[in-house]
C-alpha atoms as a PDB file:
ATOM      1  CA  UNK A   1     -14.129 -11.882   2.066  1.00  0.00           C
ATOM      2  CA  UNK A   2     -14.267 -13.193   5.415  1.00  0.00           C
ATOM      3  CA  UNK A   3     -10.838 -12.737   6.629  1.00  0.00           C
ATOM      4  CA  UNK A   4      -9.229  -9.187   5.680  1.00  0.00           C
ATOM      5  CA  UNK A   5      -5.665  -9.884   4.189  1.00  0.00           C
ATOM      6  CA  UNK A   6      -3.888  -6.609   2.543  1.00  0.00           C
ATOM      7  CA  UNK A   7      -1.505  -6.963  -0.241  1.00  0.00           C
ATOM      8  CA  UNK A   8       1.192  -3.730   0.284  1.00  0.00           C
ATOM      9  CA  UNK A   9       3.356  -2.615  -2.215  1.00  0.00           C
ATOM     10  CA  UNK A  10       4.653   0.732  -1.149  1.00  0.00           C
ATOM     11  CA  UNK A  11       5.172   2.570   2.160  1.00  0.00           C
ATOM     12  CA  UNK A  12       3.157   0.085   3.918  1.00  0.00           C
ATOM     13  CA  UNK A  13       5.625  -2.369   4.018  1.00  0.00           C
ATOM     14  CA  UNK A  14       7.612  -0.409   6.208  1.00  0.00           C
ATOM     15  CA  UNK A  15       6.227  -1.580   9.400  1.00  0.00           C
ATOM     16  CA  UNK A  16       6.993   2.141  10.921  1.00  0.00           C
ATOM     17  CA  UNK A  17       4.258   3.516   8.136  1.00  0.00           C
ATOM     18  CA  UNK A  18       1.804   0.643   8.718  1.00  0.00           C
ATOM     19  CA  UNK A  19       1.748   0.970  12.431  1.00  0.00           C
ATOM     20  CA  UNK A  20       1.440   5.195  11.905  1.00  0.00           C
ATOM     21  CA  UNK A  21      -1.408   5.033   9.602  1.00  0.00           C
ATOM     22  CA  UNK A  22      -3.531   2.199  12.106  1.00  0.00           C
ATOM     23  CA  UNK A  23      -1.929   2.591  15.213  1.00  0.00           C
ATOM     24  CA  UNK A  24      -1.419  -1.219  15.495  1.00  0.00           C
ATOM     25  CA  UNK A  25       1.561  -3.468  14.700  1.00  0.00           C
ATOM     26  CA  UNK A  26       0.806  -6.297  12.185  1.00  0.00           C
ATOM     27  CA  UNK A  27       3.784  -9.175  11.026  1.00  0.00           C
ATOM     28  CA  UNK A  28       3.211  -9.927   7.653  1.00  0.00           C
ATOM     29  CA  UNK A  29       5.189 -12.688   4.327  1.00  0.00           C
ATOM     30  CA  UNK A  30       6.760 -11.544   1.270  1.00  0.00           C
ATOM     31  CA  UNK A  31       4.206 -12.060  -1.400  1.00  0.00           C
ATOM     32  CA  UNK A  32       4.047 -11.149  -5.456  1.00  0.00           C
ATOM     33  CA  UNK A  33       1.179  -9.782  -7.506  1.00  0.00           C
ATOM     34  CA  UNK A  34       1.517 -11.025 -10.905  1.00  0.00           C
ATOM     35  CA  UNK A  35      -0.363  -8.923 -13.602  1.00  0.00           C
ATOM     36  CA  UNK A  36       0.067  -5.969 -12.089  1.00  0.00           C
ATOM     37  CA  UNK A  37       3.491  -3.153 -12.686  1.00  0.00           C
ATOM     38  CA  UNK A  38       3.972  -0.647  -9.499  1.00  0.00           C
ATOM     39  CA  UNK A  39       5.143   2.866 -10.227  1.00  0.00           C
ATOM     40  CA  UNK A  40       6.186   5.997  -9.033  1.00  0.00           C
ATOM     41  CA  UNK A  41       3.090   8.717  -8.631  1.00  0.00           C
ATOM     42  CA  UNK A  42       4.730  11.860  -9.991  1.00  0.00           C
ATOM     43  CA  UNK A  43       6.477  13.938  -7.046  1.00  0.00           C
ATOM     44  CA  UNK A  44       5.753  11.736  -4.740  1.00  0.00           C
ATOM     45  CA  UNK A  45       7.776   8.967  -2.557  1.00  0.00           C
ATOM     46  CA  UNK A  46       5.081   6.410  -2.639  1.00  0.00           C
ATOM     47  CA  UNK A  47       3.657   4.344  -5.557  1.00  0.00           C
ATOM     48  CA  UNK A  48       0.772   3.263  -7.511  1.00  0.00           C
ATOM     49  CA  UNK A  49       0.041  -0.243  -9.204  1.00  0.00           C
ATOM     50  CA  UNK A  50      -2.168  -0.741 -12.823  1.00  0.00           C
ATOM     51  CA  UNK A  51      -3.115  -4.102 -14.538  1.00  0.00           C
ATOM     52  CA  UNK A  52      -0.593  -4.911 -16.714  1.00  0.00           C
ATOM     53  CA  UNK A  53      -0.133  -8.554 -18.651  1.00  0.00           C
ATOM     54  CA  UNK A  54       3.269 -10.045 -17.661  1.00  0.00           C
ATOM     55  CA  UNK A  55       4.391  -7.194 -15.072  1.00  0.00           C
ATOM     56  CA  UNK A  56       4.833  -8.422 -11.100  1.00  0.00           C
ATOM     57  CA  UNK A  57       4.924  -6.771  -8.249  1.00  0.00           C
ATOM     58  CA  UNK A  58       6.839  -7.713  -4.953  1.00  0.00           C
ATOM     59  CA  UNK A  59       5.320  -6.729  -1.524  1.00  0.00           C
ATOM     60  CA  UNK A  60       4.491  -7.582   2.159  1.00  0.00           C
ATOM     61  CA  UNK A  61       1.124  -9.715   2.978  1.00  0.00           C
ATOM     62  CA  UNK A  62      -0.655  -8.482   6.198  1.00  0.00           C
ATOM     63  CA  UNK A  63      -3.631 -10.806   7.906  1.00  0.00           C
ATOM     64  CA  UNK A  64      -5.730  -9.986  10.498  1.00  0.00           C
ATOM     65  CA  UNK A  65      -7.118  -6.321   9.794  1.00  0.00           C
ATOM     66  CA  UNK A  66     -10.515  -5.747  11.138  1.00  0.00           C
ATOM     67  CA  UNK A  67     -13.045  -3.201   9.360  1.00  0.00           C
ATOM     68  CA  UNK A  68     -11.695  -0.450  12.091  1.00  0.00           C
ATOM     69  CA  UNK A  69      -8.128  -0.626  10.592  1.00  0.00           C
ATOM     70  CA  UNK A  70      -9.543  -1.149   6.763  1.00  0.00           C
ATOM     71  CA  UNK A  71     -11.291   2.728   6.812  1.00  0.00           C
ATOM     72  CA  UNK A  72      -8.066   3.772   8.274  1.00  0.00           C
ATOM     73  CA  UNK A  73      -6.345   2.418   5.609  1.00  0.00           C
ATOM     74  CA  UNK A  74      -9.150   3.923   3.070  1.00  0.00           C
ATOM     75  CA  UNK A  75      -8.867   7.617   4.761  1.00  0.00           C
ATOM     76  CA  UNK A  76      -4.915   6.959   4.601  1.00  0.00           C
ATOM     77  CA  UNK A  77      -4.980   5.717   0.690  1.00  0.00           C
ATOM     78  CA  UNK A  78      -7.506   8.661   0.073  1.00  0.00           C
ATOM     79  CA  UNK A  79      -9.803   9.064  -3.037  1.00  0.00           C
ATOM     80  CA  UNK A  80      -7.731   8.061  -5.747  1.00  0.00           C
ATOM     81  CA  UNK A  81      -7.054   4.880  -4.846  1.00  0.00           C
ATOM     82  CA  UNK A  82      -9.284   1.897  -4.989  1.00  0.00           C
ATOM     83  CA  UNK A  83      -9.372  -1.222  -2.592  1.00  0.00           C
ATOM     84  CA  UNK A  84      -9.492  -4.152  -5.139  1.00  0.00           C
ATOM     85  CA  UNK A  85      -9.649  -7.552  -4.440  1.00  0.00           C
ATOM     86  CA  UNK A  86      -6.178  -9.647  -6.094  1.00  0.00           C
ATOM     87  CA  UNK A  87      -4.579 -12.890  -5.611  1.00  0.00           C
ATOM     88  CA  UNK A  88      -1.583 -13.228  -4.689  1.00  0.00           C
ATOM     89  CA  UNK A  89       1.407 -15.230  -4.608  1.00  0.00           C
ATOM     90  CA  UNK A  90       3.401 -16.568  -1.619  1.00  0.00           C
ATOM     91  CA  UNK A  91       6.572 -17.744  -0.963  1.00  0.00           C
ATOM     92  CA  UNK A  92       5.640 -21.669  -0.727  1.00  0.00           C
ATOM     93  CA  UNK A  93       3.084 -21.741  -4.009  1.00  0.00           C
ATOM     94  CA  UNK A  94       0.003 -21.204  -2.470  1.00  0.00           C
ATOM     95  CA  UNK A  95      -2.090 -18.290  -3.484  1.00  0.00           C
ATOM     96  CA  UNK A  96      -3.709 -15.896  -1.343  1.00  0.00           C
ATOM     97  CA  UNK A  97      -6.957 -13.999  -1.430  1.00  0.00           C
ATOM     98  CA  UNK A  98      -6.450 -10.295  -0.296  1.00  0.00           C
ATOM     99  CA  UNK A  99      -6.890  -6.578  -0.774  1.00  0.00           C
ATOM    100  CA  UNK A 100      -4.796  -3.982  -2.777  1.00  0.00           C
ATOM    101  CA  UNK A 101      -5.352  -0.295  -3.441  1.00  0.00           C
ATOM    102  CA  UNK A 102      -4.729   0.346  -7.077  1.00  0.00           C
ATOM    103  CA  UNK A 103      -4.735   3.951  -8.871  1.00  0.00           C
ATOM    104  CA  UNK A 104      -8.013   4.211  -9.891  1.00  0.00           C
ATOM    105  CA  UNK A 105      -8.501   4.136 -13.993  1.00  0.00           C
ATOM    106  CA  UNK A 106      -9.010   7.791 -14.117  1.00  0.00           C
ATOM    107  CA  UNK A 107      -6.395   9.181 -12.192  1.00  0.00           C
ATOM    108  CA  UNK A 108      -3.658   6.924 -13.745  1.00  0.00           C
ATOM    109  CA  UNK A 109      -1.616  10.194 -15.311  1.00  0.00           C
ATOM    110  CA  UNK A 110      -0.833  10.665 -11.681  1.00  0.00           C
ATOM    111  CA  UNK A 111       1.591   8.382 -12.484  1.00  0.00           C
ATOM    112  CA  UNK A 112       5.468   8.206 -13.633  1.00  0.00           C
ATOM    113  CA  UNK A 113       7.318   5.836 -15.819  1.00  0.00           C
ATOM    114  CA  UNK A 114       9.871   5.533 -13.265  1.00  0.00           C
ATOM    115  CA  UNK A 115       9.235   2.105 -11.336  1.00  0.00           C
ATOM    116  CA  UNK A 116       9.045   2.527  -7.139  1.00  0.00           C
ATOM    117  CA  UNK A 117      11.631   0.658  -5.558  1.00  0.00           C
ATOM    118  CA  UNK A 118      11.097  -0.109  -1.786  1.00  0.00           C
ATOM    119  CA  UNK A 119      14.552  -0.492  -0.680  1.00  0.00           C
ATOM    120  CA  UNK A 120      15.061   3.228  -2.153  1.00  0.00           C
ATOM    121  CA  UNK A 121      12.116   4.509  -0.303  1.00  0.00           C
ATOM    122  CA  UNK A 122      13.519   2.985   2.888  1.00  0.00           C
ATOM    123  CA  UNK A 123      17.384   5.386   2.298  1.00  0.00           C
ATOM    124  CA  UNK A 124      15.930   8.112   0.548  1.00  0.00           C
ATOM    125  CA  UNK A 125      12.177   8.617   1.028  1.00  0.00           C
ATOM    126  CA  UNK A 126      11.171   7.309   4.638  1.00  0.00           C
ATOM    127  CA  UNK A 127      11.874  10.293   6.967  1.00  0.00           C
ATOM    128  CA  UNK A 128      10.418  12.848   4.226  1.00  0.00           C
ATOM    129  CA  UNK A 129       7.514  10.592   3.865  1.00  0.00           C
ATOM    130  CA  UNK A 130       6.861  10.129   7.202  1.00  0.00           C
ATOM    131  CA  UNK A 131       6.845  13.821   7.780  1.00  0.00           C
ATOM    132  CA  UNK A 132       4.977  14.857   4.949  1.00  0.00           C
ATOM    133  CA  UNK A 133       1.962  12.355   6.561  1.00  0.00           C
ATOM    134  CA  UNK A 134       1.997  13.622  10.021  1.00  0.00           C
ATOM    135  CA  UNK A 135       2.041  16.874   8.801  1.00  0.00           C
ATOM    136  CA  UNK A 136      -0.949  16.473   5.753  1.00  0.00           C
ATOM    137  CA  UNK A 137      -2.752  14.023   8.044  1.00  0.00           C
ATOM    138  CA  UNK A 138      -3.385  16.110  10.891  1.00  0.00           C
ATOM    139  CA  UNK A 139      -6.699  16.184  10.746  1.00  0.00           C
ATOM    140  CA  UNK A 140      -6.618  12.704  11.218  1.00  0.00           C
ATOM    141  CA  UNK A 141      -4.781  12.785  14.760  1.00  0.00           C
ATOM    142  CA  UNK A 142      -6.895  15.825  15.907  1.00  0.00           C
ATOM    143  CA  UNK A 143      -9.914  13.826  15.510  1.00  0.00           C
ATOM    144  CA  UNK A 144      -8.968  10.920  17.005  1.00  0.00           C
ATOM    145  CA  UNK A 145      -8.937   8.331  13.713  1.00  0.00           C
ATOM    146  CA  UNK A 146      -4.970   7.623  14.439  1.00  0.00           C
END
């Protein structure tokens, strides 16, 4: 893919987690994922998305990420996620080419029935979540990658 779009579902499309996980600001459209359901991961604030027939997913479209912020974003998403390549829906008709990181097959028990809602992230979930990364991601500002 020659340019890098992401497709974010969760805590990404809080601007405040996207620029703390690549250290850059990025504007970015409401888009939808059809195909796909989003879901809690169990004792978590952030979500997961599988392939499933009829299910849609609302999110945030970024453009512009270079390979730099892309290993961020794998080191951020960590091993049991998967970049994927989707298409996805915008506002005006058009479909757009991008990334996603889905729950990879085998770890999809990590998840919940209990869908993710974004809004609820951003009044109950932000400030914990935002916490819990600085504070598990250390090792990520000590070296340098953030």
């Amino acid at each position: 893919m020659d340019k890098r779009a992401l497709f974010c579902y969760g805590t990404l499309q809080s601007p405040l987690v996207m620029k703390a996980v690549t250290g850059q600001s990025f504007s970015g459209k409401e888009a939808v994922l059809n195909n796909w359901a989003r879901f809690r991961v169990r004792a978590s604030e952030y979500p997961g998305i599988i392939p499933r027939q009829d299910a849609l997913v609302t999110g945030k479209l970024y453009w512009g990420l270079d390979e730099k912020v892309m290993d961020k974003l794998d080191a951020f998403e960590g091993d049991k996620y998967e970049r994927v390549v989707v298409q996805v829906a915008m506002a005006d008709g058009s479909f757009e080419e991008a990334y996603a990181y889905a729950i990879k097959e085998d770890c999809r028990d990590m998840l919940s029935n209990d869908p993710w809602d974004f809004d609820r992230f951003l009044q109950n979930g932000l400030e914990k979540f935002i916490n819990w990364f600085v504070e598990d991601r250390r090792d990520l500002f000590d070296r340098g990658d953030l």
